[in-house]
PDB file of N, CA and C in Angstrom:
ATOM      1  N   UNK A   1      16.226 -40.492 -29.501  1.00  0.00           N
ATOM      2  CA  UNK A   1      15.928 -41.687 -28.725  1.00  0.00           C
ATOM      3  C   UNK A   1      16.016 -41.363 -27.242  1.00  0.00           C
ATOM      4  N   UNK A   2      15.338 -42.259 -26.984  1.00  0.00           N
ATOM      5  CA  UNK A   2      15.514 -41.971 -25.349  1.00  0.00           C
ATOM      6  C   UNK A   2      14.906 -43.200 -24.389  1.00  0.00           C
ATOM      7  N   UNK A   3      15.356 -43.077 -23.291  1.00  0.00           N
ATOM      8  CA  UNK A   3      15.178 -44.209 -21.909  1.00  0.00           C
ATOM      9  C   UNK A   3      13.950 -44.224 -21.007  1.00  0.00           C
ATOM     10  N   UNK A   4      13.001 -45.203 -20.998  1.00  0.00           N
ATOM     11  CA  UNK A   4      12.047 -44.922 -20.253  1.00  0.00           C
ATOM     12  C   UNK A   4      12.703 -46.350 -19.135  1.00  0.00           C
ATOM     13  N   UNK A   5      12.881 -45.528 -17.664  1.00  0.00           N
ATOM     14  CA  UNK A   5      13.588 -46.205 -16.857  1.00  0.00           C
ATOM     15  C   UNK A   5      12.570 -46.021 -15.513  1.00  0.00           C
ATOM     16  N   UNK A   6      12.458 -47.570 -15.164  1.00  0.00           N
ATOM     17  CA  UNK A   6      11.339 -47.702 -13.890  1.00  0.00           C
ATOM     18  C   UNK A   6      12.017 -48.365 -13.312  1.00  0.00           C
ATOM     19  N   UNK A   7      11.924 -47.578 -11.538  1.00  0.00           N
ATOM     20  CA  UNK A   7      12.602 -48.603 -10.122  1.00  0.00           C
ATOM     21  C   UNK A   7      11.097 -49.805 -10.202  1.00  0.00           C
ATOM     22  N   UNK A   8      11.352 -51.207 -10.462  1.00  0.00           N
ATOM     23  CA  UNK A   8      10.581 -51.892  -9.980  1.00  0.00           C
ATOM     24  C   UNK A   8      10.790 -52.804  -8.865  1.00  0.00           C
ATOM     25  N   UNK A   9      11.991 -52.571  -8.378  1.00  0.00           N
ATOM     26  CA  UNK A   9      11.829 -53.486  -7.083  1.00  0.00           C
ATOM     27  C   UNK A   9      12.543 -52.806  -6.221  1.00  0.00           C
ATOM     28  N   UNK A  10      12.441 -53.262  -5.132  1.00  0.00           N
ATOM     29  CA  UNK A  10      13.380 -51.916  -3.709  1.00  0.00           C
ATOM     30  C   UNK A  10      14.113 -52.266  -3.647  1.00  0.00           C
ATOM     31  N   UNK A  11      15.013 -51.133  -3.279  1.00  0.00           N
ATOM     32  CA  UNK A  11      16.823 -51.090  -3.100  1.00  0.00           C
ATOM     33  C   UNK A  11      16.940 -51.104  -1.955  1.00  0.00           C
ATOM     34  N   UNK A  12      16.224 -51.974  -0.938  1.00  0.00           N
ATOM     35  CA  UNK A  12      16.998 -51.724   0.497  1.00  0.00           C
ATOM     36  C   UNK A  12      17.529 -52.832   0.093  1.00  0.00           C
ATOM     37  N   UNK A  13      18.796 -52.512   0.979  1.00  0.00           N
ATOM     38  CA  UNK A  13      19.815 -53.522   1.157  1.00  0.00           C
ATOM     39  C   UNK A  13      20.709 -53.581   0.715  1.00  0.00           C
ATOM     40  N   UNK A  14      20.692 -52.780  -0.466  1.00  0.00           N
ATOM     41  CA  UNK A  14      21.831 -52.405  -1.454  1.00  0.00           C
ATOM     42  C   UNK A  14      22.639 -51.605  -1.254  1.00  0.00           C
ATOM     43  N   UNK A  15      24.258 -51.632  -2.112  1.00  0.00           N
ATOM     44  CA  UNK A  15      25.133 -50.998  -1.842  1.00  0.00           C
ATOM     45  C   UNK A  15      25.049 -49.835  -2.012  1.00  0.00           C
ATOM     46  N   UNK A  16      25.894 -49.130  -1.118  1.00  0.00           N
ATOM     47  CA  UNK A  16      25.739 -47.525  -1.329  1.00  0.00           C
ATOM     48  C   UNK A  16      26.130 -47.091  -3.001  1.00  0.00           C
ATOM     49  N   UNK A  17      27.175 -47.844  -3.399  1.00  0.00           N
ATOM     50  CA  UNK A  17      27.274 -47.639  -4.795  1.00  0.00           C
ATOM     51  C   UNK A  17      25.821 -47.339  -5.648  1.00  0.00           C
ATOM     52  N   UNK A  18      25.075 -48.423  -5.914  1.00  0.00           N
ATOM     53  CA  UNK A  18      23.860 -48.983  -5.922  1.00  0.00           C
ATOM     54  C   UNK A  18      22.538 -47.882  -5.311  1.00  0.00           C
ATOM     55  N   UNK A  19      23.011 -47.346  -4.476  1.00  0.00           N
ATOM     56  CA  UNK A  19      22.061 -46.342  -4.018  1.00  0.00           C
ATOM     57  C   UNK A  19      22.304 -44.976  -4.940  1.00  0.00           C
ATOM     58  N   UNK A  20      23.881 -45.250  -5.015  1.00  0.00           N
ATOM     59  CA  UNK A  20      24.090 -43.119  -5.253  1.00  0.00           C
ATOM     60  C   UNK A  20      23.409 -44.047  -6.643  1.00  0.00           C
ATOM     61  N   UNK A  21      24.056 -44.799  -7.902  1.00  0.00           N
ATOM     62  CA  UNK A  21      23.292 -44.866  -9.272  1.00  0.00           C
ATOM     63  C   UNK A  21      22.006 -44.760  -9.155  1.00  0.00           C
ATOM     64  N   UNK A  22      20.978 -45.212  -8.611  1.00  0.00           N
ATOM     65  CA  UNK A  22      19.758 -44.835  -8.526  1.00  0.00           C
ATOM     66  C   UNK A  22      19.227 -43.458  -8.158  1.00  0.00           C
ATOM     67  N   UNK A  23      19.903 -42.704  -6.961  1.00  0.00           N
ATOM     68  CA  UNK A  23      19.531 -41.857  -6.961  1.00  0.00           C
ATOM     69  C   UNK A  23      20.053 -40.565  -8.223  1.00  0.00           C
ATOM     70  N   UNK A  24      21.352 -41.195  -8.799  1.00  0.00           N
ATOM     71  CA  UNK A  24      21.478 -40.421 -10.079  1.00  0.00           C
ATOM     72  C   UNK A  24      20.632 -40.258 -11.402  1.00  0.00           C
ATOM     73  N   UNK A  25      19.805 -41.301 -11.163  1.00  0.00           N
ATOM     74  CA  UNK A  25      19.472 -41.393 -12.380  1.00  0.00           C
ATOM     75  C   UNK A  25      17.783 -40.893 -12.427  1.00  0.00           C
ATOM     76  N   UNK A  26      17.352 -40.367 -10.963  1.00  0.00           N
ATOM     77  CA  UNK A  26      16.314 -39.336 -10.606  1.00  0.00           C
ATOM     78  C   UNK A  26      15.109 -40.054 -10.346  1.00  0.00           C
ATOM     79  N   UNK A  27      15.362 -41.902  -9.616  1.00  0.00           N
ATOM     80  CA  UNK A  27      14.624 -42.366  -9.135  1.00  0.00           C
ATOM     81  C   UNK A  27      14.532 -42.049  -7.453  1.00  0.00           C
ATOM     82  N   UNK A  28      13.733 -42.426  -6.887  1.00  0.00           N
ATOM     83  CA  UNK A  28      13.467 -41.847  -5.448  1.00  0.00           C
ATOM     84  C   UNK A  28      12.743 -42.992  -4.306  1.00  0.00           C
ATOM     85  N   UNK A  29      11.487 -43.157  -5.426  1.00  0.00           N
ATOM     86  CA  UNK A  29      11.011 -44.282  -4.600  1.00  0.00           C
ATOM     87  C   UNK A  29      10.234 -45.126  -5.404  1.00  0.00           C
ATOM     88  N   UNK A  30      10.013 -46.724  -4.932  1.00  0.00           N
ATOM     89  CA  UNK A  30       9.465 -47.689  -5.635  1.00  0.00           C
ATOM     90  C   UNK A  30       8.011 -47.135  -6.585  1.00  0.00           C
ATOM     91  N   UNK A  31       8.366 -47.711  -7.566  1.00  0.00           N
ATOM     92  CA  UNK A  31       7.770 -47.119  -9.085  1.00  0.00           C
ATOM     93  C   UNK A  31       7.821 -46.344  -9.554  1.00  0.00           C
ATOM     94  N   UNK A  32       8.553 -45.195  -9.356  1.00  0.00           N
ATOM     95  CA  UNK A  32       8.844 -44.185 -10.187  1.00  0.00           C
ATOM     96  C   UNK A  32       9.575 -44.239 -11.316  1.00  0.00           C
ATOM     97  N   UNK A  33       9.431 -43.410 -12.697  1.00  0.00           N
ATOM     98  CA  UNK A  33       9.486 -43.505 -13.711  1.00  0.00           C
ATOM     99  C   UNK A  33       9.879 -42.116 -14.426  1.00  0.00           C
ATOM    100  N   UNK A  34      11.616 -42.525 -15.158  1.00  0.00           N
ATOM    101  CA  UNK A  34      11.869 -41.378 -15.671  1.00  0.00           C
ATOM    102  C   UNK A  34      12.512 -41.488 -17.096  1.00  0.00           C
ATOM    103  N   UNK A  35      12.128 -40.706 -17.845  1.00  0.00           N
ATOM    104  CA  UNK A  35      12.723 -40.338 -19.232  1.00  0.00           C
ATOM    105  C   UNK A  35      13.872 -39.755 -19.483  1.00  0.00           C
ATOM    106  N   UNK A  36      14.878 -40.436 -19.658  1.00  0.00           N
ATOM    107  CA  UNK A  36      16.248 -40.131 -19.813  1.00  0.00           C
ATOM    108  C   UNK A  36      16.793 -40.043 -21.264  1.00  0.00           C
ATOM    109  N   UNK A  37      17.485 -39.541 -21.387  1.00  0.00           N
ATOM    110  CA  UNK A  37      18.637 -39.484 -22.446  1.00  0.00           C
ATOM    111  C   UNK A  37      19.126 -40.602 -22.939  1.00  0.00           C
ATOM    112  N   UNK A  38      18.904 -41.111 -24.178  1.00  0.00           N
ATOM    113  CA  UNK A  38      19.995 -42.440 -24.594  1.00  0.00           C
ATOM    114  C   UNK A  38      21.690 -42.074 -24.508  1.00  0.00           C
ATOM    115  N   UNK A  39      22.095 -41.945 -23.472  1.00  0.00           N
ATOM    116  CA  UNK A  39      23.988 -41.461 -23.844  1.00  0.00           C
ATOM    117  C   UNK A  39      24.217 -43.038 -23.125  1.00  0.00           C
ATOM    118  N   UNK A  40      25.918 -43.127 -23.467  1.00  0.00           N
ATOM    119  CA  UNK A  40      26.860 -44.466 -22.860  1.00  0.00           C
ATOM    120  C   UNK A  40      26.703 -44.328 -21.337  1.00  0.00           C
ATOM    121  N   UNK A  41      26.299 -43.041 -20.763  1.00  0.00           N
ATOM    122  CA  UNK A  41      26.959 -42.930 -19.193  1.00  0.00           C
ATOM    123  C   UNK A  41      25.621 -43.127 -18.877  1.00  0.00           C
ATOM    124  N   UNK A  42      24.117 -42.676 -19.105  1.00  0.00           N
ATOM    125  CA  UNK A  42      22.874 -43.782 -18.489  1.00  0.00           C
ATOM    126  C   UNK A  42      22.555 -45.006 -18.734  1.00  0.00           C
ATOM    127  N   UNK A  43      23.089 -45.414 -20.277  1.00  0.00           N
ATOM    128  CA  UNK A  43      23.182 -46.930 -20.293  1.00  0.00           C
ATOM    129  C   UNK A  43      23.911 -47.554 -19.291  1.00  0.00           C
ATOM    130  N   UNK A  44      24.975 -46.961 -18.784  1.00  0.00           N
ATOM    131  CA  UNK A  44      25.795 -48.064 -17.967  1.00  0.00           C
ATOM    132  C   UNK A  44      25.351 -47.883 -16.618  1.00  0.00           C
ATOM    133  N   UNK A  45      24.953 -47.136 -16.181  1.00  0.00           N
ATOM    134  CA  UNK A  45      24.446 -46.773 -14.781  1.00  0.00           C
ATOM    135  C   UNK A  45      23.155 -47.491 -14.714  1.00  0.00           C
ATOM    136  N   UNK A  46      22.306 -47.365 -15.650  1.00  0.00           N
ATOM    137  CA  UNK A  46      21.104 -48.694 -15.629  1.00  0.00           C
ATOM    138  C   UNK A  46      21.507 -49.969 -15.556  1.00  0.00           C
ATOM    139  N   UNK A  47      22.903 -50.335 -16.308  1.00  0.00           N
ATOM    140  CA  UNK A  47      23.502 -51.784 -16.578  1.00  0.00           C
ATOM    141  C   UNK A  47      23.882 -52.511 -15.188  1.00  0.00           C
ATOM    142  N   UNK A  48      24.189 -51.125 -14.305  1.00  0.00           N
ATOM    143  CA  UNK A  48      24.506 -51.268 -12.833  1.00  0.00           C
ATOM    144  C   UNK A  48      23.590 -51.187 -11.795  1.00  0.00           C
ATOM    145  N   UNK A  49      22.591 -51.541 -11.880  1.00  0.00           N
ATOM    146  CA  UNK A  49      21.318 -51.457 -11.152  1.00  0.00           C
ATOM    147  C   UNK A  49      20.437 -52.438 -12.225  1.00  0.00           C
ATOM    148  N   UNK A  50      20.844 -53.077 -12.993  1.00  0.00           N
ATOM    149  CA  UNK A  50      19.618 -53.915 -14.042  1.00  0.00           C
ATOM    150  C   UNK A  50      18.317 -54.556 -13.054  1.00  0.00           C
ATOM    151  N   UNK A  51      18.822 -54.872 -12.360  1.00  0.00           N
ATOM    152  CA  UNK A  51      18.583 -56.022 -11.386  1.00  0.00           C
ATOM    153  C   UNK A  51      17.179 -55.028 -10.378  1.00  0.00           C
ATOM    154  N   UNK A  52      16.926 -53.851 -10.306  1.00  0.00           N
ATOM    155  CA  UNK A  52      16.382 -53.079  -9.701  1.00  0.00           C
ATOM    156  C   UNK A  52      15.267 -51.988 -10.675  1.00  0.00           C
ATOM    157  N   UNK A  53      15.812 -52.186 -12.077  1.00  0.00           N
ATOM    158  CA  UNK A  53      14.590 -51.342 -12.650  1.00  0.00           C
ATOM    159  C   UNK A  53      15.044 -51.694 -14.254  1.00  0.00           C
ATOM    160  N   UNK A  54      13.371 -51.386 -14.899  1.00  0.00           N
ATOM    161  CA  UNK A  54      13.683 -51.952 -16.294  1.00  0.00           C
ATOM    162  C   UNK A  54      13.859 -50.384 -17.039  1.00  0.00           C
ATOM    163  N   UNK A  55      14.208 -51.136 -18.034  1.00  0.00           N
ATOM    164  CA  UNK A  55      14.029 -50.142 -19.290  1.00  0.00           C
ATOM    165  C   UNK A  55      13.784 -50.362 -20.300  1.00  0.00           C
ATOM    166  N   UNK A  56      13.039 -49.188 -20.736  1.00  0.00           N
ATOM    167  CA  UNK A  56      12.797 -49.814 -22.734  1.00  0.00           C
ATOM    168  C   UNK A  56      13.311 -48.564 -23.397  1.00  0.00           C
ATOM    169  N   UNK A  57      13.834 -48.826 -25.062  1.00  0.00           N
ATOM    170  CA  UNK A  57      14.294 -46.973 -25.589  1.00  0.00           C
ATOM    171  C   UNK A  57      12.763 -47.071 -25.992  1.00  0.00           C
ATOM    172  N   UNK A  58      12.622 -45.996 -25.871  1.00  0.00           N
ATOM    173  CA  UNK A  58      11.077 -45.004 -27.100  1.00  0.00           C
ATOM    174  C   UNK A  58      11.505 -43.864 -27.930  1.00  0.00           C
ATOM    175  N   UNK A  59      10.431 -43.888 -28.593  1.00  0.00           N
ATOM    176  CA  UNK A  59      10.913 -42.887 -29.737  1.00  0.00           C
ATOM    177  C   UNK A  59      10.950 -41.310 -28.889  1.00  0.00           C
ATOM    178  N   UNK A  60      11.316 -40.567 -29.758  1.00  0.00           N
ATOM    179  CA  UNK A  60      11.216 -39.105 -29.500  1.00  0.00           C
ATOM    180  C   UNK A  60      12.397 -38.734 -28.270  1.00  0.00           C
ATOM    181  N   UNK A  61      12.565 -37.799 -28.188  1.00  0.00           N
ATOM    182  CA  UNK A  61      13.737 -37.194 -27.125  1.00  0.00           C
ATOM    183  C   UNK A  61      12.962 -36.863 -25.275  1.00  0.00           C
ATOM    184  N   UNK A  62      14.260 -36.812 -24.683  1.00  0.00           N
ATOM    185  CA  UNK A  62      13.878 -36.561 -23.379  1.00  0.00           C
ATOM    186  C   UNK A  62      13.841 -35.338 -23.141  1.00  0.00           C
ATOM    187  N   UNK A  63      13.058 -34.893 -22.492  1.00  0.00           N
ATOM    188  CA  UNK A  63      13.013 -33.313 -21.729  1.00  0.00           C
ATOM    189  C   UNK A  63      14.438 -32.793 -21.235  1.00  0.00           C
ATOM    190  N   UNK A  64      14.458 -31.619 -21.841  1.00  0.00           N
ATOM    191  CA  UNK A  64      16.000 -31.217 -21.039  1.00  0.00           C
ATOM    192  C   UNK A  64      15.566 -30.622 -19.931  1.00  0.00           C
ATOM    193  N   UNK A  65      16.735 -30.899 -18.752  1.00  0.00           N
ATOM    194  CA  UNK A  65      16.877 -30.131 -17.309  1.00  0.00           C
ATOM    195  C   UNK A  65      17.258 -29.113 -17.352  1.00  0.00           C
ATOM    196  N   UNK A  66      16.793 -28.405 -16.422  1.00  0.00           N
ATOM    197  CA  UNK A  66      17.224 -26.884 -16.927  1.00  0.00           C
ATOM    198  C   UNK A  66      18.020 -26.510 -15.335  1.00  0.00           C
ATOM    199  N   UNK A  67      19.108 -26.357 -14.965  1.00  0.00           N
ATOM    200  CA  UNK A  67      19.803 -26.207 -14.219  1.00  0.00           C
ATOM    201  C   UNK A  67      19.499 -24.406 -13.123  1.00  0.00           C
ATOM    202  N   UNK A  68      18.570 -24.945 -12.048  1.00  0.00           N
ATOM    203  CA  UNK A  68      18.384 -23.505 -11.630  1.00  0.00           C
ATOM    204  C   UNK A  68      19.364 -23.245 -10.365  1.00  0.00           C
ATOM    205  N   UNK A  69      19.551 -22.098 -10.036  1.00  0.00           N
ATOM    206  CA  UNK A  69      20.405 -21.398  -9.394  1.00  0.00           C
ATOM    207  C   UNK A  69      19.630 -21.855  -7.664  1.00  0.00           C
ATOM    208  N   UNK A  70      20.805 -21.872  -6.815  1.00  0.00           N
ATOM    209  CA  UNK A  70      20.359 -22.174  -5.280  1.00  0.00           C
ATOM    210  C   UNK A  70      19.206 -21.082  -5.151  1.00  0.00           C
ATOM    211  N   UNK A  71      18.211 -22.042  -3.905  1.00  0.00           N
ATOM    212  CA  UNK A  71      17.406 -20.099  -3.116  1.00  0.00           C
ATOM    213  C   UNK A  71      18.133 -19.444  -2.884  1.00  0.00           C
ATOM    214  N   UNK A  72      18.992 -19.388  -2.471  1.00  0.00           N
ATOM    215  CA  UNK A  72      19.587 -18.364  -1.845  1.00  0.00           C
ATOM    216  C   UNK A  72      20.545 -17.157  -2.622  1.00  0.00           C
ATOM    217  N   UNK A  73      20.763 -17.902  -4.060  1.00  0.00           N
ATOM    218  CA  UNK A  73      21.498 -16.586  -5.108  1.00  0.00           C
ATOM    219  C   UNK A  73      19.729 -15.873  -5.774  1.00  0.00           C
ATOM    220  N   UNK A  74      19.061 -16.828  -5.983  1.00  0.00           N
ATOM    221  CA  UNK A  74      17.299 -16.526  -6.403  1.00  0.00           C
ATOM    222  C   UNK A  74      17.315 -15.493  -5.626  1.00  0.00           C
ATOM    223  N   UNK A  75      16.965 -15.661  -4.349  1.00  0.00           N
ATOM    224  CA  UNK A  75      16.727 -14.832  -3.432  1.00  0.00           C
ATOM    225  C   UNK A  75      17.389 -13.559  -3.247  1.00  0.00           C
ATOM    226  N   UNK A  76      18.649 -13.820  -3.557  1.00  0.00           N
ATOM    227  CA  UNK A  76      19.706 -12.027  -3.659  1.00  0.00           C
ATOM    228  C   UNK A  76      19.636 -11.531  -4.805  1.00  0.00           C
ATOM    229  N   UNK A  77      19.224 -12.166  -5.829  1.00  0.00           N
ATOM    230  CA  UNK A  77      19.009 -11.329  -7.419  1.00  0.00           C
ATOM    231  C   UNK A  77      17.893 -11.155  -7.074  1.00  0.00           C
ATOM    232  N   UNK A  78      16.571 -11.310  -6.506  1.00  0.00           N
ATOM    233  CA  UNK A  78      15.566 -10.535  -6.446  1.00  0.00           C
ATOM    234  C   UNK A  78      15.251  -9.529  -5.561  1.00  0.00           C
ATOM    235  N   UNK A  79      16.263  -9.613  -4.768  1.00  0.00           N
ATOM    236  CA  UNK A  79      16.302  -8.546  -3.623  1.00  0.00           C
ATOM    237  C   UNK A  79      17.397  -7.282  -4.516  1.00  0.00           C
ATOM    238  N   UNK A  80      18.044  -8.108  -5.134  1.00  0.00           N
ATOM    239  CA  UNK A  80      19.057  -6.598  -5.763  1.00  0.00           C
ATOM    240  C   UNK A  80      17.838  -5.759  -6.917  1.00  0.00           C
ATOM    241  N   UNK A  81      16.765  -6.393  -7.435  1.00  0.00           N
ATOM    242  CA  UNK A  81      15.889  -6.082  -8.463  1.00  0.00           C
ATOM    243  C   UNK A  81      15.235  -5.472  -8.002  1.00  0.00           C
ATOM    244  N   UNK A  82      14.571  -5.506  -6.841  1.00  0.00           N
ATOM    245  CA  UNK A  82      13.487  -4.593  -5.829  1.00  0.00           C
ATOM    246  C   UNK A  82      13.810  -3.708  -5.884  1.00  0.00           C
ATOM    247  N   UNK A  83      15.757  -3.648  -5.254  1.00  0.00           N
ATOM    248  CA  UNK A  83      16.053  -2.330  -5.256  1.00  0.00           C
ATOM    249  C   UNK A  83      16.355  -1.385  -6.203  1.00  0.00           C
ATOM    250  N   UNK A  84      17.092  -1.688  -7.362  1.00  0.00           N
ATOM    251  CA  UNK A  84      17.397  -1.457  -8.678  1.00  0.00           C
ATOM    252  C   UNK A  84      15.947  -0.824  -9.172  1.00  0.00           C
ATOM    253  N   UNK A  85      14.846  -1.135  -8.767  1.00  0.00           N
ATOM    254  CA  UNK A  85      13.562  -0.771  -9.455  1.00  0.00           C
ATOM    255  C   UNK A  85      12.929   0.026  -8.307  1.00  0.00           C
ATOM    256  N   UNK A  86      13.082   0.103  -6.893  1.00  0.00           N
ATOM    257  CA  UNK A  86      13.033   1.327  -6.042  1.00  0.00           C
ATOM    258  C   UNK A  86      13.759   2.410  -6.513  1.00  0.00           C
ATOM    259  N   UNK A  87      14.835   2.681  -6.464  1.00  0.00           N
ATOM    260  CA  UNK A  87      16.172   3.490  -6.881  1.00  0.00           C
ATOM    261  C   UNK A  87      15.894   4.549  -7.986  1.00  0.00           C
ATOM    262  N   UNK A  88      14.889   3.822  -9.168  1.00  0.00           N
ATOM    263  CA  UNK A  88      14.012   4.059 -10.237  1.00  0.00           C
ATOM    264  C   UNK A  88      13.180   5.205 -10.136  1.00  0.00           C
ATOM    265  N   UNK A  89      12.563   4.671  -9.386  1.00  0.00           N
ATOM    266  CA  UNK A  89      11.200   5.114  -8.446  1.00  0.00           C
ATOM    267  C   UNK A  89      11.167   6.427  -7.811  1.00  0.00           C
TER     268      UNK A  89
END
């Protein structure tokens, strides 16, 4: 199961509380639309913003996030690989 969750009305004005839940939940700007996870901790974070975006469950699962590493470690593991494969060379 899973959450199809839309900002339909704007959050100016709203509490910063109110801001960080929205921006947790990987909305950004008016109408955007994201497929979440059915767990207790996005139900309640939607429950806390109801008032600012709907939701419906749909069938099938949400896309998993895949957690990537800063530029800047990217950037030194590919610079250690250049060399590692010069060194080779």
């Amino acid at each position: 199961m899973a959450l199809k969750v839309k900002l339909t009305k704007s959050f100016a004005g709203s509490s910063v509380d109110q801001l960080a839940t929205i921006r947790s939940l990987g909305l950004k700007k008016f109408g955007d639309e994201r497929l979440l996870q059915d767990t207790p901790a996005v139900r309640g974070m939607v429950n806390k913003v109801r008032h600012l975006v709907t939701s419906e469950t749909v069938q099938g699962d949400a896309p998993k996030t895949t957690r990537r590493k800063p530029r800047k470690i990217r950037a030194r593991d590919a610079a250690r690989a250049r060399q590692a494969q010069a060194a080779k060379a």
